[in-house]
C-alpha atoms as a PDB file:
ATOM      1  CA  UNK A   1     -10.203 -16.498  -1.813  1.00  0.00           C
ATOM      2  CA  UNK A   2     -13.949 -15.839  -1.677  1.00  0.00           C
ATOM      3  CA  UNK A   3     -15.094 -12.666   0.708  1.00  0.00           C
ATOM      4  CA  UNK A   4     -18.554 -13.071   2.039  1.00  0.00           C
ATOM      5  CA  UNK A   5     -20.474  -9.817   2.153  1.00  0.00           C
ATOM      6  CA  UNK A   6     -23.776 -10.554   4.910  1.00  0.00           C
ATOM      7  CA  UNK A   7     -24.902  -7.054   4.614  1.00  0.00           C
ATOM      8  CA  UNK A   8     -22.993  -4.505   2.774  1.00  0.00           C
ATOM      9  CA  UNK A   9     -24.986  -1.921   4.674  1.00  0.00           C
ATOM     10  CA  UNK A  10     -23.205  -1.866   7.587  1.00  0.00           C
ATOM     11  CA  UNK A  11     -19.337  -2.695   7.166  1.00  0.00           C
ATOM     12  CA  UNK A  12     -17.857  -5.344   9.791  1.00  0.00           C
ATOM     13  CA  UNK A  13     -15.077  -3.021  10.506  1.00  0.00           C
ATOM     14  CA  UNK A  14     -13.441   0.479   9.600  1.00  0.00           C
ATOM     15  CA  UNK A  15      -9.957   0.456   8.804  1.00  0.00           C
ATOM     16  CA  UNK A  16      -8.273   3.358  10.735  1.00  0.00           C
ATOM     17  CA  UNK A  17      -5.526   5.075   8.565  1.00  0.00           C
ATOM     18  CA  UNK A  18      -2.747   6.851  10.738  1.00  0.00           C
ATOM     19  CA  UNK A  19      -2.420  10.447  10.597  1.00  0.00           C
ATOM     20  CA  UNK A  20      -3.576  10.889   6.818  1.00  0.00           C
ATOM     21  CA  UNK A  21      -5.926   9.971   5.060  1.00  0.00           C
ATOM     22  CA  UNK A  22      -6.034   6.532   3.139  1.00  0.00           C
ATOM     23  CA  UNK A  23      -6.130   6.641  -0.790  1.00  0.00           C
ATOM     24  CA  UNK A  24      -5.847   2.587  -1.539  1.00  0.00           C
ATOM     25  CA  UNK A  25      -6.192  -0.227  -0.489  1.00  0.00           C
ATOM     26  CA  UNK A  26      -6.075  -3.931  -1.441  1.00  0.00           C
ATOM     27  CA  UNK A  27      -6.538  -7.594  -0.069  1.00  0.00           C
ATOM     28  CA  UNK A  28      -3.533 -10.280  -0.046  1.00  0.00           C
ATOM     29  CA  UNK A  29      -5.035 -12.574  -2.689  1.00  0.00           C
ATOM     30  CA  UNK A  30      -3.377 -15.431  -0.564  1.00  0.00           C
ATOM     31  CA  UNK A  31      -4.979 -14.143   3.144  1.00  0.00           C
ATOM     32  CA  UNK A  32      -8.170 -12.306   2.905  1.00  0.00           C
ATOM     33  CA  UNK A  33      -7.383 -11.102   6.875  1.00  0.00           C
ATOM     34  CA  UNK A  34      -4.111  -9.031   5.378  1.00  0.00           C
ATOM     35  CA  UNK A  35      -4.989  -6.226   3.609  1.00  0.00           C
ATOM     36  CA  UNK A  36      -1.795  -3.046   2.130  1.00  0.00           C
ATOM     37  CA  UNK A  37      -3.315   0.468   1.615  1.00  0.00           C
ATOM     38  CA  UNK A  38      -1.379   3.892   0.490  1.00  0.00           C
ATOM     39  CA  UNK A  39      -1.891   7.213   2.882  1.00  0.00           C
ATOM     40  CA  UNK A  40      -2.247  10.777   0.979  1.00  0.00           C
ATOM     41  CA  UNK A  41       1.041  11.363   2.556  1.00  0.00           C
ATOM     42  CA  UNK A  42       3.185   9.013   0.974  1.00  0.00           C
ATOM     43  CA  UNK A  43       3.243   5.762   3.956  1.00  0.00           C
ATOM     44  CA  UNK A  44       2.412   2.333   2.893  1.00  0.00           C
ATOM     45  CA  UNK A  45       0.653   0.488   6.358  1.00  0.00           C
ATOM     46  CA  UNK A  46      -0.710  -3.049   6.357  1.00  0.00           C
ATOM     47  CA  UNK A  47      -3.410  -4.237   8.451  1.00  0.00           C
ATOM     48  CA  UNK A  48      -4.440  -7.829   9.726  1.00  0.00           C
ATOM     49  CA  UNK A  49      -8.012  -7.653  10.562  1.00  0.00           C
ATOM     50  CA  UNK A  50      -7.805 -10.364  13.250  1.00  0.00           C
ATOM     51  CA  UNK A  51      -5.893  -7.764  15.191  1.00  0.00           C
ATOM     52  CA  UNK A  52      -8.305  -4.776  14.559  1.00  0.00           C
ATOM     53  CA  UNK A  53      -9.249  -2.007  12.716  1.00  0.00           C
ATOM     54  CA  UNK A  54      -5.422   0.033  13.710  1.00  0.00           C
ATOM     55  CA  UNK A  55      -2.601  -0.734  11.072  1.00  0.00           C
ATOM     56  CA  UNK A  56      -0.333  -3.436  12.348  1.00  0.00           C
ATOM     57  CA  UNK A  57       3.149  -1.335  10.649  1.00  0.00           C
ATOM     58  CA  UNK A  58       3.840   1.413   8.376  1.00  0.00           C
ATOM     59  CA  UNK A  59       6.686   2.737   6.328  1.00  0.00           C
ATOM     60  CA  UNK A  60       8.678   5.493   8.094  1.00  0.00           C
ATOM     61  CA  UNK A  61       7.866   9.069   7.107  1.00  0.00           C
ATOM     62  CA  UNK A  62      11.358   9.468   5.838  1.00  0.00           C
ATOM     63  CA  UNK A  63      11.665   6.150   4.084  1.00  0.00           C
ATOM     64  CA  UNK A  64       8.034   6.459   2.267  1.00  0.00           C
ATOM     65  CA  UNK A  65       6.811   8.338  -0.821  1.00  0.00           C
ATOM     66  CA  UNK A  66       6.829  11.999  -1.083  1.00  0.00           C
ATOM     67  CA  UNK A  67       3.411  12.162  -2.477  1.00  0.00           C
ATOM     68  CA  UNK A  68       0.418  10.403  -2.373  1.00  0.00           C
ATOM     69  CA  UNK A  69       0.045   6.277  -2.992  1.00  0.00           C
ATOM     70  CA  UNK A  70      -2.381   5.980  -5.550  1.00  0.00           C
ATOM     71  CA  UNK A  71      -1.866   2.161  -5.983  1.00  0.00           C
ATOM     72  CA  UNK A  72      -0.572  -1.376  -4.300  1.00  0.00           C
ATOM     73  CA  UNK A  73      -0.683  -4.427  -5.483  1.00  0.00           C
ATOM     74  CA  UNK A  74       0.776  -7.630  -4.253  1.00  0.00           C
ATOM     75  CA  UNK A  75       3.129  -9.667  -6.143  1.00  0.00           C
ATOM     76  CA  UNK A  76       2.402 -13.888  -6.828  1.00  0.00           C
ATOM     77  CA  UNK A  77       4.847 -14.940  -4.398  1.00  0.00           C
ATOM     78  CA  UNK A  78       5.603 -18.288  -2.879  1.00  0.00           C
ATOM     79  CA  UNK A  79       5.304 -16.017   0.452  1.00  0.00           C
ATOM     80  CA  UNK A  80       2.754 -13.755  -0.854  1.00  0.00           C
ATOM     81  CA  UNK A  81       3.989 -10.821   2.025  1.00  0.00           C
ATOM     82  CA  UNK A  82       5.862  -8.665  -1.360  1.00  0.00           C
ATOM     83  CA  UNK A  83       4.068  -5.429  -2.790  1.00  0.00           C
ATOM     84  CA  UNK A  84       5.011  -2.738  -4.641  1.00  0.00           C
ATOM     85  CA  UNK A  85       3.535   0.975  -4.299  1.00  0.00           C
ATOM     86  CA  UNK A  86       3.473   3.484  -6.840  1.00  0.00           C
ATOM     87  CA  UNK A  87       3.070   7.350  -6.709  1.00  0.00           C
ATOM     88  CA  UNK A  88       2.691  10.423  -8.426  1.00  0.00           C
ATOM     89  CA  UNK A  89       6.256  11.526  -6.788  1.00  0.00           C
ATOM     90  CA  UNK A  90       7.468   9.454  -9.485  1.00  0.00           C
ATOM     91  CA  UNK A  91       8.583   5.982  -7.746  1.00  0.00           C
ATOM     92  CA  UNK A  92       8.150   2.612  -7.710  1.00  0.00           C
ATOM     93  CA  UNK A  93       8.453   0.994  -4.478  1.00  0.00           C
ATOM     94  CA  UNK A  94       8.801  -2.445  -3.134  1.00  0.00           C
ATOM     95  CA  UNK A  95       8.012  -3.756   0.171  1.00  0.00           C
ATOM     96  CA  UNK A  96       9.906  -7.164   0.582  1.00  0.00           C
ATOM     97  CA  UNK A  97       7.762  -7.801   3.488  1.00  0.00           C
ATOM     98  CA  UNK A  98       4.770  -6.336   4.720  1.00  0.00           C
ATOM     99  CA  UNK A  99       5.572  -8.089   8.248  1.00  0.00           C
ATOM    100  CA  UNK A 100       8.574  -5.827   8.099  1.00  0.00           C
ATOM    101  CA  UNK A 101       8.011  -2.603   6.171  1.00  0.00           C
ATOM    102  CA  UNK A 102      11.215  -1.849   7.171  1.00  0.00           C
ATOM    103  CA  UNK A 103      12.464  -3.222   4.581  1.00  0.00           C
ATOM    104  CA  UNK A 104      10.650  -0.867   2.321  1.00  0.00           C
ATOM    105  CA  UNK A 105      12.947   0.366  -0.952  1.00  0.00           C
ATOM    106  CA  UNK A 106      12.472   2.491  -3.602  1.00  0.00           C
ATOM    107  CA  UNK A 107      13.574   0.183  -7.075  1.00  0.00           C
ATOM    108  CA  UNK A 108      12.355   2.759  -9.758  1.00  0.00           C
ATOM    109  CA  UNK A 109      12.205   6.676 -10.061  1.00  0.00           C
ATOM    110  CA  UNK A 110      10.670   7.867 -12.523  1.00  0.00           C
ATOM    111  CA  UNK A 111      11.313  11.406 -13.875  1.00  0.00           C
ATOM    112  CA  UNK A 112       9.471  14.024 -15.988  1.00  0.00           C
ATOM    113  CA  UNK A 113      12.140  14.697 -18.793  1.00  0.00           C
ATOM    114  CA  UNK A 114      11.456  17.830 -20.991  1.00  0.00           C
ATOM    115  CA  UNK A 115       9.842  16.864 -24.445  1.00  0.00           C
ATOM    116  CA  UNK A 116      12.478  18.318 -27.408  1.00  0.00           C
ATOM    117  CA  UNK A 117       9.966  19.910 -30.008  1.00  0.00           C
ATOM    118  CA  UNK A 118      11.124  19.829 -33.646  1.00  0.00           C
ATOM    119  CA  UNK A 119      10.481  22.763 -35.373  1.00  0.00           C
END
């Protein structure tokens, strides 16, 4: 994947988060045009830049995080469509498909247990 930057002055397009404001973002290392960002309140969207600057799907308000994304990655796939999401609500999410976030799951929760002091 290369990304060629003419003038990094002046972007070649705004990505337009929906509703909330966007807190990550990252590139499909296996199509440069798909990029998978996290929203401040909790949705995962995807975006194909050949279709313009709106996202192309999102995660459902009640299916998504209940705090803000703070990362995605992608996972090496034969497909390369699979991410996971992470959040400071404490889960791990996966997205089986960003073509259909739909399909969007939670496969970890993480909690905050209380720490037992010794005395």
């Amino acid at each position: 994947m290369s990304i060629v930057v003419e003038n990094p002055n002046k972007p070649e397009m705004s990505l337009r988060p929906a509703g909330s404001p966007l807190v990550c973002v990252e590139y499909n290392p296996k199509d440069s045009h798909i990029l998978v960002g996290g929203q401040y309140n909790g949705q995962v969207l995807y975006w194909d830049t050949r279709k313009g600057s709106q996202p192309v799907d999102m995660s459902l308000v009640e299916h998504s995080h209940r705090d803000p994304v703070y990362k995605v990655i992608w996972i090496s796939s034969k497909t390369g469509t699979e991410c996971f999401s992470a959040s400071s609500d404490g889960q791990v999410s996966c997205i089986s498909s960003v073509y259909h976030i739909i399909s969007y799951h939670i496969i970890s929760e993480i909690y905050n247990a209380p720490i037992n002091k010794r005395t």
